[in-house]
Protein backbone atom coordinates (compact mmCIF):
# COMPACT_ATOMS: atom_id res chain seq x y z
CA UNK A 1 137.65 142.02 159.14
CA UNK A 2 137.45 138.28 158.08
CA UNK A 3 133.84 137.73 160.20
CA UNK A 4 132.82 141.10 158.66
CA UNK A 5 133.82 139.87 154.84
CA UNK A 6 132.45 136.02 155.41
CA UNK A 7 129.05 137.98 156.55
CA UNK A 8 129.14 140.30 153.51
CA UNK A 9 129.79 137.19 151.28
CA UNK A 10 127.25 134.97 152.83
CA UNK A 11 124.93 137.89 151.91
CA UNK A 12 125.85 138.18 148.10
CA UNK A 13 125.08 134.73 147.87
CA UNK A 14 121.90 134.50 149.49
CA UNK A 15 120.55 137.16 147.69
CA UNK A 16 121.49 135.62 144.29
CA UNK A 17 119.16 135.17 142.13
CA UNK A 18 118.24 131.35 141.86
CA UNK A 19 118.86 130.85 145.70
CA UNK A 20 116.22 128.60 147.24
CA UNK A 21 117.01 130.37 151.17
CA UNK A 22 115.21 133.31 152.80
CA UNK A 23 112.30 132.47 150.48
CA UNK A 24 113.73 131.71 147.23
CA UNK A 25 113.79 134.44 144.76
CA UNK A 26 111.14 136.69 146.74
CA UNK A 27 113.00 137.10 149.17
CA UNK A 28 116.53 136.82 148.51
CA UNK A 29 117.00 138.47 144.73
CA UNK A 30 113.65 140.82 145.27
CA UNK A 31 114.66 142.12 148.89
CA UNK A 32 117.92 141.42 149.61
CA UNK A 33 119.82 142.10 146.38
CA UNK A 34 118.23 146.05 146.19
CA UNK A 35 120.91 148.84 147.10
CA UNK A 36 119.17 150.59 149.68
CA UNK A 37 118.39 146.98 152.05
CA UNK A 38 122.05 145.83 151.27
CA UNK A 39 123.18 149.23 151.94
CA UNK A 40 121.84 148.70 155.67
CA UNK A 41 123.07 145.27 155.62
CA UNK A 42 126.66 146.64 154.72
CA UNK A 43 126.37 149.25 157.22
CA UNK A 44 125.22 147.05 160.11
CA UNK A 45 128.22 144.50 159.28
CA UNK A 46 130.90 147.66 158.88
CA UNK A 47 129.37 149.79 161.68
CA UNK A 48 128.12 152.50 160.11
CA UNK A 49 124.55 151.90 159.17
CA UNK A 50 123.78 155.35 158.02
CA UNK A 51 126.48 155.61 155.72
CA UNK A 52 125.52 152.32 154.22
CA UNK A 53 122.05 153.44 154.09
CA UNK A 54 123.19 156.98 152.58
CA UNK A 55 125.73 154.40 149.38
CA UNK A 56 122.85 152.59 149.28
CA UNK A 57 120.38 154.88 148.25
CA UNK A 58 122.49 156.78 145.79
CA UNK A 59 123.07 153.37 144.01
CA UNK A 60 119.76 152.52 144.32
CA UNK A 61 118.57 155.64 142.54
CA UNK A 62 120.86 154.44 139.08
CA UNK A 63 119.50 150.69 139.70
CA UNK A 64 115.66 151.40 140.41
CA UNK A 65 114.31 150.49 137.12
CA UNK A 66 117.11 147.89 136.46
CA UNK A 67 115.57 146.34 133.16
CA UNK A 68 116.55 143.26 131.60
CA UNK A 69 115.77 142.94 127.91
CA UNK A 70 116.08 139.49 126.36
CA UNK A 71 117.79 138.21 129.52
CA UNK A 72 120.80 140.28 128.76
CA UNK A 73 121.62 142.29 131.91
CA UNK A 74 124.01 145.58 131.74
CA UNK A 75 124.99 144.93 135.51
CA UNK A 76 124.85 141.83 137.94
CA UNK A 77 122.47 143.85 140.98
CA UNK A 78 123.67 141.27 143.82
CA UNK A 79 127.26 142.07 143.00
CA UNK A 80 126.38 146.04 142.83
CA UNK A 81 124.62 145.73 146.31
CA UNK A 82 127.01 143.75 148.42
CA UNK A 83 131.11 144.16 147.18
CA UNK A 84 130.37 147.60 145.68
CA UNK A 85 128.77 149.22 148.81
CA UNK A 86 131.21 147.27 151.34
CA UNK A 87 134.23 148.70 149.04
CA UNK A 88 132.44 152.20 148.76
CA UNK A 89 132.43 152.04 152.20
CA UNK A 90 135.55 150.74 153.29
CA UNK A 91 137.44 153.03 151.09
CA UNK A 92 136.13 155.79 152.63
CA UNK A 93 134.22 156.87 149.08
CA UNK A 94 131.58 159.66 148.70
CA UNK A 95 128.11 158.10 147.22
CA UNK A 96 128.81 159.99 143.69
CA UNK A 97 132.10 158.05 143.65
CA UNK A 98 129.96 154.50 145.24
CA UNK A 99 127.97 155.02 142.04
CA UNK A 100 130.72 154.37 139.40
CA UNK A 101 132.11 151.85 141.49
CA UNK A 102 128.90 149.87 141.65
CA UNK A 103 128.37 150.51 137.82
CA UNK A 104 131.68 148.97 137.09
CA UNK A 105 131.89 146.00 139.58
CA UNK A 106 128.00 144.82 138.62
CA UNK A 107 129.73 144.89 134.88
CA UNK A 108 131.96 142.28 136.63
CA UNK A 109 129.08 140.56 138.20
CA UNK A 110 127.70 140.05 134.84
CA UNK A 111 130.44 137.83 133.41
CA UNK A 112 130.00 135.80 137.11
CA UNK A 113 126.49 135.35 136.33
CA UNK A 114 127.21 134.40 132.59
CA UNK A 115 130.10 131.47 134.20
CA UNK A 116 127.44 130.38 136.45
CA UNK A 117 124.48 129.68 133.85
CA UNK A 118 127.55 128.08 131.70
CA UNK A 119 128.61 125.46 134.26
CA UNK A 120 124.77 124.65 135.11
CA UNK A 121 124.23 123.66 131.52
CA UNK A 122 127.08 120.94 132.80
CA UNK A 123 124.88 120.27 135.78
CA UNK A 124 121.86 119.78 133.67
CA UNK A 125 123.74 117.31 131.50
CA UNK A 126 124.59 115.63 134.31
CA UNK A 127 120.87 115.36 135.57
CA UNK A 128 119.88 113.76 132.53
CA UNK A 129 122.43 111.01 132.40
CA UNK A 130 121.52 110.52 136.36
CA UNK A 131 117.54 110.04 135.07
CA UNK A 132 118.57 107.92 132.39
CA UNK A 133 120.48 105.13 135.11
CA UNK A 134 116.90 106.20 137.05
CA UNK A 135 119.36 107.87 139.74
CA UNK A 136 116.99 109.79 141.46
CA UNK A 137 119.37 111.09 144.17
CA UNK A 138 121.75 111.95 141.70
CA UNK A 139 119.12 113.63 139.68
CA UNK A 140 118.36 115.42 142.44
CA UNK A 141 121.78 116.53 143.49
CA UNK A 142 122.10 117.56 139.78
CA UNK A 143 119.48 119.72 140.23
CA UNK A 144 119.50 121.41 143.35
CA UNK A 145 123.09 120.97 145.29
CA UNK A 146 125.43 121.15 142.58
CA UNK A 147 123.99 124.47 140.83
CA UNK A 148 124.03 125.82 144.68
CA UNK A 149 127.73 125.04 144.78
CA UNK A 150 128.55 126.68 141.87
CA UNK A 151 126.46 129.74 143.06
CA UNK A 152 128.42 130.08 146.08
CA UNK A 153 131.80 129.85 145.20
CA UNK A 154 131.03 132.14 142.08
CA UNK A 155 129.35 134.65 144.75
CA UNK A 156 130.52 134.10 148.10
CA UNK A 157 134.56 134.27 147.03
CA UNK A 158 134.61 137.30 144.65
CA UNK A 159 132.70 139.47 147.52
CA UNK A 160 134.86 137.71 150.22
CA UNK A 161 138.09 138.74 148.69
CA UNK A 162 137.38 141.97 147.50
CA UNK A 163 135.79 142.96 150.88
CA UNK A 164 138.86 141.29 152.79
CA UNK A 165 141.48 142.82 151.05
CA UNK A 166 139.98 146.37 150.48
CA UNK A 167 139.88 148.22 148.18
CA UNK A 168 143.22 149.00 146.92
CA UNK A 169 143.77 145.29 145.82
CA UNK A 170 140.31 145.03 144.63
């Protein structure tokens, strides 16, 4: 189960949005963050692609038109496609029952997201003090490692841990 919860971790974090891998946010947040791909994702990590597939569309059909007015988002989709479907899963859940889990766990993703905007505002603080020194490799790793960091632990750890240890602690 740990190779099976790093994979499903790796996943939520490349398909974050802001993620410069698998072609930035084309790729990653437009592809890979959509129920019914992560759904076969999950499935081909757990071993049971159908069912994933079968999760996945059900909480795809709630998240289709997922809009976001004013920047203010009602659920966090990377966090409803990968920990959601992988606990769904693991617990054994009907889709109905995947559907209020992903609805309730993307309301947790949302405060992640929030904490991650809120520490890059630290990061861009950072990037200006860097260009003031004319630090361009700080400047740069102000930019574009640090936020990446933050991104990661905020996305790769919640999905890790919840996947790892199941549902019931979840």
């Amino acid at each position: 189960m740990l190779g099976k919860a790093i994979l499903i971790g790796i996943f939520c974090y490349i398909a974050s949005l802001g993620v410069p891998w698998f072609l930035g946010t084309t790729g990653g947040f437009y592809y890979l963050s959509r129920p019914l791909i992560s759904g076969m994702i999950v499935g081909m990590i757990l071993g049971d692609v159908q069912m994933g597939i079968i999760i996945g569309a059900a909480v795809q059909a709630i998240y289709l038109s997922l809009i976001v007015p004013g920047g203010v988002a009602a659920a966090d989709i990377t966090f409803v496609a990968y920990p959601a479907i992988a606990l769904a899963m693991l617990s054994g859940a009907d889709p109905e029952v995947a559907v209020s889990l992903a609805a309730t766990i993307g309301l947790l993703g949302v405060i992640f997201f929030n904490l991650i905007e809120t520490v890059n505002t630290f990061w861009n603080h950072l990037a200006d003090s860097y260009a003031e020194k004319n630090d361009l490799k700080g400047y740069w790793r102000a930019n574009a490692i640090y936020p990446q960091i933050t991104t990661f632990i905020l996305r790769f750890f919640p999905t890790f841990l919840a996947v790892y240890f199941g549902a019931q602690y979840a």
